[in-house]
Protein backbone atom coordinates (compact mmCIF):
# COMPACT_ATOMS: atom_id res chain seq x y z
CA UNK A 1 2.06 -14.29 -28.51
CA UNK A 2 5.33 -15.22 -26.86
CA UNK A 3 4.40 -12.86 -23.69
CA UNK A 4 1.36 -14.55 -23.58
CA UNK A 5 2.84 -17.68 -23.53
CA UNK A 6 5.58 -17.17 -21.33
CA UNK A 7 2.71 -15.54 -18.85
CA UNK A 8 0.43 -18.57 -18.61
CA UNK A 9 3.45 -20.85 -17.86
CA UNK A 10 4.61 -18.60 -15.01
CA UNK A 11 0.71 -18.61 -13.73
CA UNK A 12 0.82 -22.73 -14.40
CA UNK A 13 3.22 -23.25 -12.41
CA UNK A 14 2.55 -21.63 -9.63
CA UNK A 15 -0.59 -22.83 -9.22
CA UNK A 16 1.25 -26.69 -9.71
CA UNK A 17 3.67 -25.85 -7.06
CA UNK A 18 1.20 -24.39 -3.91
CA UNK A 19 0.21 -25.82 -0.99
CA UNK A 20 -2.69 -27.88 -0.51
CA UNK A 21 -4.93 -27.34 2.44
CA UNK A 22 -3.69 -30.11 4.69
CA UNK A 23 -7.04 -32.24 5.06
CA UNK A 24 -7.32 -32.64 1.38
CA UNK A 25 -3.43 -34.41 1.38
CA UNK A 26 -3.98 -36.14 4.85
CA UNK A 27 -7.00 -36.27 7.24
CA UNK A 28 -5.64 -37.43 9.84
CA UNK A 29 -4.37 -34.15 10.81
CA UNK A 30 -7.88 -33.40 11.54
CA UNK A 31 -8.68 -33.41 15.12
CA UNK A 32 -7.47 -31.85 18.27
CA UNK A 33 -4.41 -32.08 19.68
CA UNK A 34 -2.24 -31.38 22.64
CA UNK A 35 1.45 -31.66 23.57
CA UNK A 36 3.71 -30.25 25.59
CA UNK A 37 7.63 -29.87 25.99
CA UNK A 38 10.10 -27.12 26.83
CA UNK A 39 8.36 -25.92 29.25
CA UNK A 40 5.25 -24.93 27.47
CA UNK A 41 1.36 -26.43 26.91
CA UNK A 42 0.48 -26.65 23.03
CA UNK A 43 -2.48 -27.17 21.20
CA UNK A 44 -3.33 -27.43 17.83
CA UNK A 45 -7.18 -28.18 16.27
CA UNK A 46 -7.80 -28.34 12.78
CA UNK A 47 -11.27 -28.88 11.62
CA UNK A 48 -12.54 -31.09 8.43
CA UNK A 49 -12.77 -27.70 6.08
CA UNK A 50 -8.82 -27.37 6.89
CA UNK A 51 -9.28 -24.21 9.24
CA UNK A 52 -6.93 -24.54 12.44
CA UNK A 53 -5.93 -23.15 15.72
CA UNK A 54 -2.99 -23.32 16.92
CA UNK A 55 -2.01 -21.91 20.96
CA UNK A 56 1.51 -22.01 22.73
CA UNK A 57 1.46 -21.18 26.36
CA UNK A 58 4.62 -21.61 28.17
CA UNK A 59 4.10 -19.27 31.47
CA UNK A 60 5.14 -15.94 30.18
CA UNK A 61 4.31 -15.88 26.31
CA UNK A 62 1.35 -17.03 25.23
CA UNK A 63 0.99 -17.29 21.16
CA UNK A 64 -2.17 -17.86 19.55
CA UNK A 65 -2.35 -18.30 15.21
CA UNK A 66 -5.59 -19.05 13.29
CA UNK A 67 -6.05 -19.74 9.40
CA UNK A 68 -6.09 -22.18 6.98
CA UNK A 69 -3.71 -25.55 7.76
CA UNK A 70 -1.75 -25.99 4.52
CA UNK A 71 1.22 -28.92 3.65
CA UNK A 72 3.62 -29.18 1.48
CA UNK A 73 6.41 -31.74 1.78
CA UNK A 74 7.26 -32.46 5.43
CA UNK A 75 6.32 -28.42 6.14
CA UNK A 76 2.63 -27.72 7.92
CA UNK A 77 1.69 -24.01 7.89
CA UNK A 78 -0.60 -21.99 10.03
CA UNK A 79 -1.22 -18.60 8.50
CA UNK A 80 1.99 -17.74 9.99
CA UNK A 81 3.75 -20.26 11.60
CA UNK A 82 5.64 -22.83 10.19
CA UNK A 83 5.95 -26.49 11.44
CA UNK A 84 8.28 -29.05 10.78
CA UNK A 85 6.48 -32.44 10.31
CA UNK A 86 8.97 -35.39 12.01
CA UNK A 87 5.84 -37.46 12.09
CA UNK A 88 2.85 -37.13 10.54
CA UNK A 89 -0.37 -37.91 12.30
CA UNK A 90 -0.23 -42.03 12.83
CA UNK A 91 -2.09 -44.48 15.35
CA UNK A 92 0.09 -44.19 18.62
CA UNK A 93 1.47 -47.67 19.56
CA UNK A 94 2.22 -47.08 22.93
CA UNK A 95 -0.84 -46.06 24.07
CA UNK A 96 -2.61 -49.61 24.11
CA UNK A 97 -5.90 -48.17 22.10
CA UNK A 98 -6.41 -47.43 18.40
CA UNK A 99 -8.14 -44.36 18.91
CA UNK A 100 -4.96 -42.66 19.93
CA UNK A 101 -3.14 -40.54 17.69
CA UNK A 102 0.56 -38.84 17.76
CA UNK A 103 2.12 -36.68 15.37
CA UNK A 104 5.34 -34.91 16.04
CA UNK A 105 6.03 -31.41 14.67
CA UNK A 106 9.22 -29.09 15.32
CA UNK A 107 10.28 -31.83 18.17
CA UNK A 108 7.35 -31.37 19.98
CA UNK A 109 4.39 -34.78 20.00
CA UNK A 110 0.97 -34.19 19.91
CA UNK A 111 -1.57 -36.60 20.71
CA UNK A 112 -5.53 -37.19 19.69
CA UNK A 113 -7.89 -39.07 20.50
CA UNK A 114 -10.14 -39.92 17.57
């Protein structure tokens, strides 16, 4: 009884502690964007059901991830590849039109149009 106890608590929690599929904690992720910096073109689309894309291109590597977007915390993840968030996905107020987007992620800014 103890085992089974001690069991379901383990399984309890770590369904408590996963990621969520980043649409379901923020939506405005959803969209495509595009940035670029150091050198290199980036793009990242994430569609309403949470599935993304995510491309690097910076002349001589080219990376290219697809899966699930999940969040926790201030940490986006794409199958494989981890993002730091710096800014999450917010109306950009430079761009003199509230269908502009910009979210910055591992010191890179992305923008939308939505």
């Amino acid at each position: 009884m103890k085992t089974l106890f001690i069991i379901s608590s383990i399984l309890l929690l770590s369904f408590t502690s996963c990621k969520k599929v980043v649409t379901e904690v923020n939506p405005d992720f959803i969209g495509s964007w595009e940035g670029d910096g150091d050198g290199g073109y980036y793009s990242i689309i994430i569609e309403e059901d949470g599935y993304a894309e995510y491309y690097k291109f910076n002349g001589i590597t080219e990376v290219n991830v697809n899966g699930k977007a999940k969040i926790k915390n201030d940490k986006l993840k794409i199958l494989t590849k981890k993002f730091t968030i710096t800014e999450f996905p917010t109306a950009d107020p430079t761009a003199g039109s509230p269908n502009r987007y910009r979210m910055v992620l591992d010191d890179v800014t992305y923008l939308s149009w939505k």
